[in-house]
Protein backbone atom coordinates (compact mmCIF):
# COMPACT_ATOMS: atom_id res chain seq x y z
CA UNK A 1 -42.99 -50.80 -40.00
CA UNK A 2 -46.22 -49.19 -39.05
CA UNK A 3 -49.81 -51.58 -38.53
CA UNK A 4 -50.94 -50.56 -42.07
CA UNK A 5 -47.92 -53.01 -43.28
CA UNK A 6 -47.77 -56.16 -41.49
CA UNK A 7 -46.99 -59.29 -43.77
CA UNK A 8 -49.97 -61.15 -45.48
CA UNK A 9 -51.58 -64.25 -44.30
CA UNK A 10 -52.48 -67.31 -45.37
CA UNK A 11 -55.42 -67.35 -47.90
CA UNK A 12 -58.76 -68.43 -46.92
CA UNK A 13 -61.31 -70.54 -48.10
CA UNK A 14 -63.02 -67.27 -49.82
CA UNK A 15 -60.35 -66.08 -51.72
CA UNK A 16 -59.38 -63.37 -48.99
CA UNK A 17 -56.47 -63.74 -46.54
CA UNK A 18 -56.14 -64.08 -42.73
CA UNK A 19 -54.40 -60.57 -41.83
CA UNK A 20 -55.79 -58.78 -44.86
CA UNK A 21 -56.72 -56.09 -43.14
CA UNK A 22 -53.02 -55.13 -42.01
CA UNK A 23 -51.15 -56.20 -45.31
CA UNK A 24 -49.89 -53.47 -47.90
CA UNK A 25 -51.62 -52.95 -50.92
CA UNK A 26 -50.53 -52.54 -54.03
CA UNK A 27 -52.57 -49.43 -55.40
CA UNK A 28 -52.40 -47.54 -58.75
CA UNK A 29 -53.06 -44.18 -58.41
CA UNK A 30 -54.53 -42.60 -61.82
CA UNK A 31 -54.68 -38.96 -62.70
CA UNK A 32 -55.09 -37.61 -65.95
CA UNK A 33 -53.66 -34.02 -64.69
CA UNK A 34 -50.79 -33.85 -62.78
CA UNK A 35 -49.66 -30.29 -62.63
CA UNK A 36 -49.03 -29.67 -59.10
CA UNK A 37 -48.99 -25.41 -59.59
CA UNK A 38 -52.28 -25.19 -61.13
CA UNK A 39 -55.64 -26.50 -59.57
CA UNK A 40 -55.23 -29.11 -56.36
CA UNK A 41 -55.46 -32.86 -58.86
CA UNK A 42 -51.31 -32.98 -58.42
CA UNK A 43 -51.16 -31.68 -54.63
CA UNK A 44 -53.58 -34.12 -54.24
CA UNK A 45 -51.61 -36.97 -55.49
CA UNK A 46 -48.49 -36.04 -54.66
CA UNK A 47 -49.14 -36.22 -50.72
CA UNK A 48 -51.84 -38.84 -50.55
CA UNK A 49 -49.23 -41.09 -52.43
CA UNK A 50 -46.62 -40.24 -50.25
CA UNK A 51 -48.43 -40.35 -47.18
CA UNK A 52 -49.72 -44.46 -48.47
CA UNK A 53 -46.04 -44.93 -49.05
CA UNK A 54 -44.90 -43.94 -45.30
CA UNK A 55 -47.64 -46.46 -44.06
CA UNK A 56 -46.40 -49.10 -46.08
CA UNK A 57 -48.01 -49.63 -49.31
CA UNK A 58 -47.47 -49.93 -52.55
CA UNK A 59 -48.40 -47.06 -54.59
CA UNK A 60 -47.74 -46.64 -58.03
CA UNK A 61 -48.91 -43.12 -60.19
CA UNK A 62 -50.12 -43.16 -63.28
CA UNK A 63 -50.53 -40.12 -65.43
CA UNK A 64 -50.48 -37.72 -68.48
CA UNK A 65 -49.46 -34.58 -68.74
CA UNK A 66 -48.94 -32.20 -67.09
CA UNK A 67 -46.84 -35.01 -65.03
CA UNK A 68 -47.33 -34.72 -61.61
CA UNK A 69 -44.49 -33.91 -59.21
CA UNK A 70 -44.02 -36.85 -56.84
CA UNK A 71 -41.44 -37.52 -53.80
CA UNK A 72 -39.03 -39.47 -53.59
CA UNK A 73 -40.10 -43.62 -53.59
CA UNK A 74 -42.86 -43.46 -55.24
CA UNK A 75 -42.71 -44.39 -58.65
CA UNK A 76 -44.74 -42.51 -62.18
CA UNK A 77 -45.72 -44.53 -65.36
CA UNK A 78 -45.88 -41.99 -68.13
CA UNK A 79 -48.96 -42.21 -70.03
CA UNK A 80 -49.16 -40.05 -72.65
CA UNK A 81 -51.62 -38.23 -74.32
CA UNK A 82 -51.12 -35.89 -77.50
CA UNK A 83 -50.78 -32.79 -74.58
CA UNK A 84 -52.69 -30.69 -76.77
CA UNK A 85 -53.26 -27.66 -74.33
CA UNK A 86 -49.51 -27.33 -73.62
CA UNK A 87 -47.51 -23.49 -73.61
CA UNK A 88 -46.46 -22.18 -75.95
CA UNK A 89 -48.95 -23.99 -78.14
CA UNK A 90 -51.81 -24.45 -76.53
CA UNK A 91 -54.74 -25.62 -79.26
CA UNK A 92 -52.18 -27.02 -81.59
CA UNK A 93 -52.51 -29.88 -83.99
CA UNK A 94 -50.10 -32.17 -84.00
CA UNK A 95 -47.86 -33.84 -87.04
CA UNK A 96 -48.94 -36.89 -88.69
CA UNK A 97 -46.03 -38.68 -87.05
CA UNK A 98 -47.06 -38.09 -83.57
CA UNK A 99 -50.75 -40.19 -84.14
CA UNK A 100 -50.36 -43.53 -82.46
CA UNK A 101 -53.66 -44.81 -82.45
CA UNK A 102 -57.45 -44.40 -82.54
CA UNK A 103 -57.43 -42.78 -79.31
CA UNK A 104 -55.18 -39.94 -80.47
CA UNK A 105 -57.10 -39.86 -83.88
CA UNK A 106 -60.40 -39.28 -81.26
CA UNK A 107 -58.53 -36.74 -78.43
CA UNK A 108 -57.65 -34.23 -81.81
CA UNK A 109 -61.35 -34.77 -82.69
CA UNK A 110 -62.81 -33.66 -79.77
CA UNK A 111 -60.27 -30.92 -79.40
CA UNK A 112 -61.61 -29.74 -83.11
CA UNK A 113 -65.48 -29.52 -82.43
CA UNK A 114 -64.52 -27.09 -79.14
CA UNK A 115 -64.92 -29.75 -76.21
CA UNK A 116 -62.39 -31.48 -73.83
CA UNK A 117 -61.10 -34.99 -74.51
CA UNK A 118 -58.88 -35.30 -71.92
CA UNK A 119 -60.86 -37.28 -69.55
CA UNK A 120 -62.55 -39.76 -72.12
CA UNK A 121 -59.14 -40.85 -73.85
CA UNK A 122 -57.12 -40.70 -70.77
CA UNK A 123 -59.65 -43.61 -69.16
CA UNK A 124 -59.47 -45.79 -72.27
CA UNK A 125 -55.52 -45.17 -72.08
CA UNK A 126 -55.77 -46.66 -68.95
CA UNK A 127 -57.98 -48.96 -69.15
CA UNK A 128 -56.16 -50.96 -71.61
CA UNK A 129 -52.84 -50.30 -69.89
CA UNK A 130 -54.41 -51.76 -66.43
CA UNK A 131 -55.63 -55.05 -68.48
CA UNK A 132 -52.59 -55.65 -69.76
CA UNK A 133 -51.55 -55.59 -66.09
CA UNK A 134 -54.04 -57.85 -64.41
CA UNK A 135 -53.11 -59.23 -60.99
CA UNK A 136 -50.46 -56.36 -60.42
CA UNK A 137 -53.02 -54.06 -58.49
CA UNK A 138 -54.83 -54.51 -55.06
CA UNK A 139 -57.06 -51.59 -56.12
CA UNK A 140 -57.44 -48.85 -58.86
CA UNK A 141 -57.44 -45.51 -57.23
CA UNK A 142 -59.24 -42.48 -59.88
CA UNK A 143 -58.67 -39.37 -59.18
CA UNK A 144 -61.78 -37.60 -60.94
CA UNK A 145 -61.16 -38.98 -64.55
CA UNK A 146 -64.81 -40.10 -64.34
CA UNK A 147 -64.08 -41.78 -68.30
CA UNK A 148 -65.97 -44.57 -69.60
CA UNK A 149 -62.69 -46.70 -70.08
CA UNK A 150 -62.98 -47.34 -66.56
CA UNK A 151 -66.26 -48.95 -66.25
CA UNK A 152 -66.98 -52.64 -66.28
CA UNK A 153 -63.71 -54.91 -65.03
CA UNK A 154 -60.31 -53.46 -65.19
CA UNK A 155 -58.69 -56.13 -63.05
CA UNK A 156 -59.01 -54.67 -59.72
CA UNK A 157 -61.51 -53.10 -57.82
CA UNK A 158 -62.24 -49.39 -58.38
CA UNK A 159 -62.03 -46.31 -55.71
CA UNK A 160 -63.08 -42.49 -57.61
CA UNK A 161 -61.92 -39.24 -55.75
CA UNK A 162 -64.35 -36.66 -56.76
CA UNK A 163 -63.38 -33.49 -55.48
CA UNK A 164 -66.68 -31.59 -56.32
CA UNK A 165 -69.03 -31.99 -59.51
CA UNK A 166 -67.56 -30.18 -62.38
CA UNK A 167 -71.07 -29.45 -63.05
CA UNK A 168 -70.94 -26.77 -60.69
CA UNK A 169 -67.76 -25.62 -62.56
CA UNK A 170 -70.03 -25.65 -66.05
CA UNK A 171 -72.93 -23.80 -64.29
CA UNK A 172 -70.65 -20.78 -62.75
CA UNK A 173 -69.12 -20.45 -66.28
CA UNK A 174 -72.54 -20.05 -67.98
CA UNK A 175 -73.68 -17.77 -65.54
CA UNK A 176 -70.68 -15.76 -66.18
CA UNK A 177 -70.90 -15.74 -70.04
CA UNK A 178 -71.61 -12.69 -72.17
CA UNK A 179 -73.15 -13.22 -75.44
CA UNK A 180 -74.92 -16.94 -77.41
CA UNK A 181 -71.46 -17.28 -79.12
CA UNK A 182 -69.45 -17.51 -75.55
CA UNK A 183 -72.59 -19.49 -73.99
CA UNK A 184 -72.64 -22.15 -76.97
CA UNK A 185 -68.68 -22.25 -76.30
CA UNK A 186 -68.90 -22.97 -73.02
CA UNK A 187 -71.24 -25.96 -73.12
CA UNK A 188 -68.69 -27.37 -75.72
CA UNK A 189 -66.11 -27.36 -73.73
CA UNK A 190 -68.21 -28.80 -70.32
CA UNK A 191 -69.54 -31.98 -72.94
CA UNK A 192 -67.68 -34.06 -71.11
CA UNK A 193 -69.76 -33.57 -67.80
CA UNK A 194 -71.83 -35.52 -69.47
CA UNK A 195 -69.71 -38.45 -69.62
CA UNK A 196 -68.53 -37.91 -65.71
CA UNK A 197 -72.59 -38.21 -64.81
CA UNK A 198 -73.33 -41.16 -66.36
CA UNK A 199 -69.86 -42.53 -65.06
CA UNK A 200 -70.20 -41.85 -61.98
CA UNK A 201 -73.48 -43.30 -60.80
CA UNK A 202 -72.17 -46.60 -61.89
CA UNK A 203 -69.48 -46.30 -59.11
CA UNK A 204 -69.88 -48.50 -56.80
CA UNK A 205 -67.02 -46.26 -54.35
CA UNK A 206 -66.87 -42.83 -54.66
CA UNK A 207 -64.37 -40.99 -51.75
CA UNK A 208 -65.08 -37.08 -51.44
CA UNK A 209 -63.24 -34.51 -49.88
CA UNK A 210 -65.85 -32.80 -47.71
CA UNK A 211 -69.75 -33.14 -46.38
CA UNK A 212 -70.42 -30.25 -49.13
CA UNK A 213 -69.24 -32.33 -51.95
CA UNK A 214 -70.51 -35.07 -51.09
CA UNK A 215 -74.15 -33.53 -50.76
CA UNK A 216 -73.28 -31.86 -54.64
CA UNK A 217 -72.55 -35.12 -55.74
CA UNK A 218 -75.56 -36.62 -54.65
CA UNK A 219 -77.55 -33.62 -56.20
CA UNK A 220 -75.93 -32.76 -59.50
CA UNK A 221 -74.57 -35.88 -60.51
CA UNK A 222 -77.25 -38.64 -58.86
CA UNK A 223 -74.77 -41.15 -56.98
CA UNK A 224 -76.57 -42.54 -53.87
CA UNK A 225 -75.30 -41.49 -51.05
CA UNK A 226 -74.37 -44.42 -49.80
CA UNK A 227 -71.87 -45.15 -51.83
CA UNK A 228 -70.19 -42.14 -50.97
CA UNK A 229 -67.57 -41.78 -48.26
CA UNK A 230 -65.61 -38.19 -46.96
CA UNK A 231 -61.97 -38.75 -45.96
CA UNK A 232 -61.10 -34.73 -45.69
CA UNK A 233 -57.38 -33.79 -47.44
CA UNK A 234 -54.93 -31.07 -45.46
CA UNK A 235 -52.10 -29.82 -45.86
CA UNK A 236 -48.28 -30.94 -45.24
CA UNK A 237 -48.33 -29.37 -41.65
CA UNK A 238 -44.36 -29.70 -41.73
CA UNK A 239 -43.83 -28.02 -44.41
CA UNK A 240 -46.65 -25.29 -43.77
CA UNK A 241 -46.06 -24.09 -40.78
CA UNK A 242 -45.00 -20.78 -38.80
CA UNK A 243 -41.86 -18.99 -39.01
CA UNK A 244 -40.71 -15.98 -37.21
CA UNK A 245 -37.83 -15.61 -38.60
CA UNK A 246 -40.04 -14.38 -41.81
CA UNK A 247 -41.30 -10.80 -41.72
CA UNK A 248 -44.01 -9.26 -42.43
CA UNK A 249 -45.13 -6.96 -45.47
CA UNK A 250 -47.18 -4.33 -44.22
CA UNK A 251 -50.30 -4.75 -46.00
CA UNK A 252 -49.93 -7.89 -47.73
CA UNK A 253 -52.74 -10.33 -48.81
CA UNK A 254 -51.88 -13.47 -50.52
CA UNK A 255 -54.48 -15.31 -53.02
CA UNK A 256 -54.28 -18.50 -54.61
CA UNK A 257 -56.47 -18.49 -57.76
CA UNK A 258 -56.87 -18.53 -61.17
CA UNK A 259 -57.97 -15.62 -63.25
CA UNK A 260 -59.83 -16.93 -65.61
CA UNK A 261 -62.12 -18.85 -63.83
CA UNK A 262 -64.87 -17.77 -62.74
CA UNK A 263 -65.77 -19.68 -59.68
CA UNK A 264 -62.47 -18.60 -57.88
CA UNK A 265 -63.99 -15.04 -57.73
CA UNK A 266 -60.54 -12.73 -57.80
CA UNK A 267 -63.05 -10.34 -59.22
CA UNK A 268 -64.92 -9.59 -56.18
CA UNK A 269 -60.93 -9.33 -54.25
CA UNK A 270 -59.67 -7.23 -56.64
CA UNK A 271 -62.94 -5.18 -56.18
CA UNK A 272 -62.26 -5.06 -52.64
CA UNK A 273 -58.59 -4.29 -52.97
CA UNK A 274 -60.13 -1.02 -54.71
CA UNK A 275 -62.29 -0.04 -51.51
CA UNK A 276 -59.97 -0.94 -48.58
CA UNK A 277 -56.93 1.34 -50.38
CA UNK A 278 -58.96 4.35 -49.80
CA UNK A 279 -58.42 3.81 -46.07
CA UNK A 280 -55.24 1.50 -46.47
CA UNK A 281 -52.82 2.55 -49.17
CA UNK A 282 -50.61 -0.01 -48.41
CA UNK A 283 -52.69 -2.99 -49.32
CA UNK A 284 -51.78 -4.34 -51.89
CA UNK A 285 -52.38 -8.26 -53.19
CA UNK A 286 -50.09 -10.86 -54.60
CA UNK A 287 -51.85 -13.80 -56.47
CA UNK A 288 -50.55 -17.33 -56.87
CA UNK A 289 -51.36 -18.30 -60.27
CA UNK A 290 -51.52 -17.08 -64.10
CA UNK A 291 -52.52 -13.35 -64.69
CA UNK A 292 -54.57 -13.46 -67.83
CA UNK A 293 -54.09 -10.87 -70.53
CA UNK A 294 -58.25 -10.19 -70.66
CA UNK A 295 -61.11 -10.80 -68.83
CA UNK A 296 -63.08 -9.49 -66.01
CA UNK A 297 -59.70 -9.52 -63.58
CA UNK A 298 -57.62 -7.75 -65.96
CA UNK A 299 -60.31 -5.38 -66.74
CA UNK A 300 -61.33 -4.93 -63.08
CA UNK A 301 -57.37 -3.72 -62.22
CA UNK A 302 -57.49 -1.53 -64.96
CA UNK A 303 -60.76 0.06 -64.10
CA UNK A 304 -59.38 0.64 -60.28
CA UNK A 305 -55.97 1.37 -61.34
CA UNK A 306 -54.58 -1.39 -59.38
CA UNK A 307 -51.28 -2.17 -61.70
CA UNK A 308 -49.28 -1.73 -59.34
CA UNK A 309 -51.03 -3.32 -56.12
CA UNK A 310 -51.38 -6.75 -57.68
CA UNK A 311 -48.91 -8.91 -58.80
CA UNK A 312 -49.32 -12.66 -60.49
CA UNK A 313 -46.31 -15.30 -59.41
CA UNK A 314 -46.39 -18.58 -60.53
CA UNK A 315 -43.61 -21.64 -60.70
CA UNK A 316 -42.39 -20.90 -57.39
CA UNK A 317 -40.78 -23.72 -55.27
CA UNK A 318 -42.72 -24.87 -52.20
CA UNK A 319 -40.61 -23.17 -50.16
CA UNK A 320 -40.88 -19.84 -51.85
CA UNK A 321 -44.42 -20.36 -51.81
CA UNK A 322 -44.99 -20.71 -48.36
CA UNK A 323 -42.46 -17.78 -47.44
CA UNK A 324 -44.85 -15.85 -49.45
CA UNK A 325 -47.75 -16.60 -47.54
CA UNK A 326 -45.88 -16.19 -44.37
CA UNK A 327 -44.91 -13.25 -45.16
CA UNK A 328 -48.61 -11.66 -45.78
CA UNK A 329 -50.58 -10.27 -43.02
CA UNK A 330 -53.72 -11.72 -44.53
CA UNK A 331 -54.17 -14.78 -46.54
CA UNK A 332 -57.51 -15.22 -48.46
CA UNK A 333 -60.11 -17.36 -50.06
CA UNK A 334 -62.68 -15.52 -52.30
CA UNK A 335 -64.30 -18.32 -53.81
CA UNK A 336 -67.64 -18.48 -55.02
CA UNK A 337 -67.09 -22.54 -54.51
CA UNK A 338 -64.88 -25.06 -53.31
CA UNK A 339 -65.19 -28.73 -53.04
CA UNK A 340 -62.60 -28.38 -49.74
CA UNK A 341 -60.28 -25.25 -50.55
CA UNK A 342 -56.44 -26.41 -49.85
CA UNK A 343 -55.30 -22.87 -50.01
CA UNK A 344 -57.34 -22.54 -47.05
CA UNK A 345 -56.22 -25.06 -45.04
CA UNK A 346 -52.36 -24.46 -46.01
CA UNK A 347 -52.42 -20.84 -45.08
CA UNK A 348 -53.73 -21.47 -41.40
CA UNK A 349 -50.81 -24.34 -40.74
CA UNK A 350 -48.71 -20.95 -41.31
CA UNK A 351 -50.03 -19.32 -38.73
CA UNK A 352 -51.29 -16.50 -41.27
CA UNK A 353 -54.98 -15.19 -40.54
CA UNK A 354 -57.57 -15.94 -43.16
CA UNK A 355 -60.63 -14.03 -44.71
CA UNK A 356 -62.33 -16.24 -46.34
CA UNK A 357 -66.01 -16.97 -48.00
CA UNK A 358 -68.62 -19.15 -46.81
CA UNK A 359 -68.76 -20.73 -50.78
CA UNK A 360 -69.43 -24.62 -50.73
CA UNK A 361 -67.00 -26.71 -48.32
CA UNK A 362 -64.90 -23.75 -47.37
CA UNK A 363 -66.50 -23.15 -44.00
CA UNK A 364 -65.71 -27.03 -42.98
CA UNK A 365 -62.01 -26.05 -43.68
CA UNK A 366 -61.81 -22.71 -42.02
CA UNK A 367 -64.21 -22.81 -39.01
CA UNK A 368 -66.42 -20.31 -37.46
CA UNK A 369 -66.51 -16.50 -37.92
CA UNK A 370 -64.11 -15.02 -35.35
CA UNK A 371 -62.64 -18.46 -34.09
CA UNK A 372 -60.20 -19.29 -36.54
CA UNK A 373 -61.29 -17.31 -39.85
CA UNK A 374 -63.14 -14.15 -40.55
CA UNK A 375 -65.89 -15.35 -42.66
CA UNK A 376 -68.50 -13.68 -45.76
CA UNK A 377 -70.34 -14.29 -48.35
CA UNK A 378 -69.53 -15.18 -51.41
CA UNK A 379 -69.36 -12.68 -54.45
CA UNK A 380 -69.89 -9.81 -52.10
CA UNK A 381 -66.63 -7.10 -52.50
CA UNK A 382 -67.94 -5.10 -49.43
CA UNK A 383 -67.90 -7.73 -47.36
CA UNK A 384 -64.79 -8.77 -48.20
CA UNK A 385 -62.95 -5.29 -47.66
CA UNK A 386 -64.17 -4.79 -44.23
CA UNK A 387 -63.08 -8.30 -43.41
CA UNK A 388 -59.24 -7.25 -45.04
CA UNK A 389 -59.39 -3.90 -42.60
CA UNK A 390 -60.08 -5.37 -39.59
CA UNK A 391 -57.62 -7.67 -39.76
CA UNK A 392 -55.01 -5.62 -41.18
CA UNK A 393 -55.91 -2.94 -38.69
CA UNK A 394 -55.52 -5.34 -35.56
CA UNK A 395 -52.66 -7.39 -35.03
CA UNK A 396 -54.10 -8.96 -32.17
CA UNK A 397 -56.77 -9.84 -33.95
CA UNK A 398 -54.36 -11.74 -36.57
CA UNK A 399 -52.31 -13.48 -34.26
CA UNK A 400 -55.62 -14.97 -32.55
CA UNK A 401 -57.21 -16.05 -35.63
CA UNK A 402 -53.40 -17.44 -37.28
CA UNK A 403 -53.05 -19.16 -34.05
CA UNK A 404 -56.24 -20.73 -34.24
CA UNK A 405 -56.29 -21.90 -37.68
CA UNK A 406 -53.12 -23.35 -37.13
CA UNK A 407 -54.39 -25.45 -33.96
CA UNK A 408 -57.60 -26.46 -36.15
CA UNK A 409 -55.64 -27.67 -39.02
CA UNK A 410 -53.59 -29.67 -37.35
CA UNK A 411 -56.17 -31.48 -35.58
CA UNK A 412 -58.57 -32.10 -38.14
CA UNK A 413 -56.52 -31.80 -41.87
CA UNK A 414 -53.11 -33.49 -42.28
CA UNK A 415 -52.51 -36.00 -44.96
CA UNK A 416 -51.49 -38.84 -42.52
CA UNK A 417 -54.80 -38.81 -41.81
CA UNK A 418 -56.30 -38.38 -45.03
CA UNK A 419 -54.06 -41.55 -46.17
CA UNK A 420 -55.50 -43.69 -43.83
CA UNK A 421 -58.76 -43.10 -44.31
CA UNK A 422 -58.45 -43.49 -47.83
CA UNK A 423 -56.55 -46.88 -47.31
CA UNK A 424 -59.48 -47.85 -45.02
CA UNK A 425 -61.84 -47.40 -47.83
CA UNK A 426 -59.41 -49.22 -50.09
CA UNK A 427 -59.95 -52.29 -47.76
CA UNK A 428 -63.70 -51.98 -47.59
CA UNK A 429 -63.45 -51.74 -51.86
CA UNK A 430 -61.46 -54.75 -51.76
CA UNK A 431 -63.83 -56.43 -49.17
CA UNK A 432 -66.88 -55.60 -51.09
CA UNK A 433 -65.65 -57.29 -54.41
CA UNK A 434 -64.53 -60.37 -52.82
CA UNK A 435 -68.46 -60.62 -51.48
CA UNK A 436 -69.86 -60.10 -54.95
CA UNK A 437 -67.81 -62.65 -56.37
C-alpha cells in the first residue's frame, strides 16, 4: 500500500480526521462523454481513474454515453441519457416509450431547436443521482460538464477539469463558417457555452490541464485565477513507448484528428501533404479518426488528388494504435488549438519525431524548436511541409528529436503524476469545505 492509502484516523474536534491527509478517498468521477476513440474526455478518465486506483482510492465513474472504456477495478454507474447523436441514427427522435422523465422530455427539446443538451441534462442526471447518495463520496470530480445541476450542494465537495474553454471551440467554428444560415447554426449548437460560463465562475476548484488553459479560462470564461490549479495529463508511458522490432513506412506521417472540426486544422496538413509530394512521392498520411464525406478536408484531397495518400482508421485497439504511430517516420500535430494535445505527448513516449504547431498549450507539451519537436505556426501549410521534409529527409534528425521527446515525456507527463496532483487538490477541496463550514 502506497502513502496516498494509509488507514484513517480518529476524527477531530472540527469534523476532519487525524491522518486525513494520507487516507483514501472515495471520489466519483463524472463525465458526460466517455468515448475513449474520439476527443481526449474518455482517455482522460480512463487513466486518471486508474492511476487514483493504483494509489489507493476509491474511484467510482459515472457516465452516459458514449460509455467510457475503463480498466480493470474500477467500477462504471450507467447513467443514461436518450443518446440522441448515436450511429447509425444520429439526430433521431426517440419512441414515446423510451421518455422517462422531464429531463428526457427537455434533452429532445434542445436537440429540436438545433443546440446541445448534453451537458445541461447530464448535470441534473447527476445531480439528483449524487443526492440520493449523500455521505458515499469524499469528493465529486467533473470532468467539463460545466451544467447547472451541479451548482449549490450535491453532498460532497466539487473539483471541475476544464480542459480548455469551449468558447474557443465556438469562436474557431464561426470563423470557419460560410454563409448567415451555417453562422446562425453554429451559435445554436455552442448555446450551451453559455451555461458552462456562468457555471463555471461559481466554481470554487477548477483543475486545468496546462498554463495556456488556464490563462483561456481566466479570459474567456472569467474564473479568478486563483481558483484555478494546472496538474498537466501524459500519456501511459508503458504502453507508449519504443519498439524496434516495428518498422518503418517510408514516408509515413500519422495524425490524430477529426475532420470536421475546424480547430484540429487537417486542412492546412492535407495542404502540406500536397506540397511536400512534389519532392517526396512517398509521403503519404494516415489519420486517426472519422473521414467525413464533405467539408473542407474532403474537398481539399480531392482538389490535390490525394485519394490515395490519405487514409482515415478508426476503432483500432490500443495496441494497433500505437504500432501505427510507431511505425510512421513522422507523427504530427496541426492544430490551430489545444488545451494540452495528448496526441502529442503519446507520440514522443514512442520515440517517433513530431512536427507540431505552436497553437495554444501545444508548445508546453512538445518543447522547443529543434530540442524535442520541430515547431510552426499554426494554419500555415508551408510551414508545415518544410517541417515534414526535413525530417523525413534526415534520419538523424528523427532519431534526435524521437529520443528527446521520449526523455521529456517521461519526465514531465505520465499519469502517476497527473493522479497525484489531482488527489492533492482533492485534499485541499476537501480541506477548504470543512473551513467554510
Amino acid at each position: 500500500m502506497t502513502a496516498e492509502a494509509v488507514e484513517t484516523g480518529p476524527r477531530t474536534g472540527d469534523g476532519t480526521t487525524s491522518g486525513a491527509a494520507d487516507r483514501p478517498l472515495r471520489i466519483a468521477l463524472l463525465t458526460y462523454k466517455g468515448n475513449p476513440f474520439c476527443g481526449g474526455q474518455g482517455v482522460y478518465v480512463r487513466h486518471l481513474s486508474r492511476e487514483l486506483a493504483r494509489l489507493g482510492h476509491s474511484v467510482e465513474v459515472i457516465g452516459a454515453q458514449p460509455y467510457p472504456v475503463l480498466d480493470e477495478g474500477v467500477p462504471l454507474t450507467e447513467l443514461a441519457s436518450l443518446d440522441l447523436y448515436r450511429q447509425p441514427d444520429p439526430f433521431r427522435t426517440p419512441k414515446r416509450g423510451e421518455y422517462r422523465d422531464w429531463i428526457d422530455l427537455a434533452e429532445v427539446a434542445t436537440m429540436w431547436t438545433g443546440g446541445f443538451p448534453e451537458p445541461l441534462t447530464f448535470s441534473l442526471r447527476a445531480r439528483r443521482h449524487l443526492l440520493a447518495r449523500r455521505g458515499e463520496f469524499d469528493v465529486v470530480h467533473d470532468n467539463q460538464t460545466l451544467g447547472y445541476g451541479l451548482l449549490g450542494d450535491i453532498g460532497a465537495p466539487l473539483v471541475t477539469t476544464i480542459h480548455h474553454p469551449i468558447t474557443v471551440d465556438r469562436r474557431l467554428d464561426l470563423a470557419a463558417a460560410t454563409g448567415r444560415r451555417r453562422r446562425a447554426s453554429v451559435r445554436r449548437w455552442y448555446a450551451f457555452t453559455r451555461m458552462q460560463k456562468r457555471v463555471a465562475r461559481k466554481l470554487d476548484t477548477v483543475l486545468t490541464v496546462s498554463g495556456s488553459s488556464r490563462d483561456e479560462i481566466v479570459e474567456d470564461l472569467g474564473v479568478r485565477a486563483d481558483r484555478i490549479s494546472v496538474v498537466h495529463i501524459g500519456a501511459d508511458t508503458d504502453l507508449w513507448s519504443p519498439d524496434p522490432s516495428v518498422a518503418e513506412v517510408p514516408g509515413r506521417i500519422v495524425t490524430t484528428s477529426s475532420a470536421d472540426v475546424p480547430l484540429k486544422g487537417l486542412v492546412h496538413l492535407v495542404d502540406a501533404l500536397a506540397k511536400l509530394r512534389t519532392g517526396n512521392p512517398d509521403a503519404h498520411l494516415v489519420v486517426v479518426g472519422k473521414r467525413a464525406e464533405d467539408g473542407p478536408v474532403a474537398r481539399a484531397i480531392e482538389r490535390h488528388g490525394l485519394a490515395d495518400a490519405v487514409r482515415f482508421v478508426k476503432g483500432i485497439s490500443d495496441a494497433e494504435l500505437v504500432d501505427l504511430v510507431r511505425s510512421a517516420q513522422v507523427s504530427c500535430v496541426p492544430s490551430l488549438y489545444e488545451g494540452f494535445s495528448l496526441p502529442a505527448a503519446e507520440a514522443m513516449a514512442t520515440g517517433t519525431p513530431l512536427v507540431a504547431t505552436t497553437g495554444g498549450a501545444i508548445p508546453e507539451v512538445s518543447g522547443r524548436d529543434g530540442e524535442t519537436c520541430l515547431a510552426v505556426a499554426p494554419g500555415d501549410p508551408d510551414a508545415l511541409a518544410g517541417a515534414l521534409a526535413r525530417l523525413l529527409d534526415s534520419p538523424e534528425l528523427r532519431a534526435r528529436l524521437g529520443a528527446a521527446g521520449r526523455e521529456r515525456v517521461l519526465a514531465n507527463f505520465t499519469w502517476a503524476r497527473a493522479a497525484a496532483g489531482t488527489a492533492e487538490l482533492y485534499r485541499r477541496a476537501i480541506a477548504a469545505r470543512g473551513v467554510r463550514r
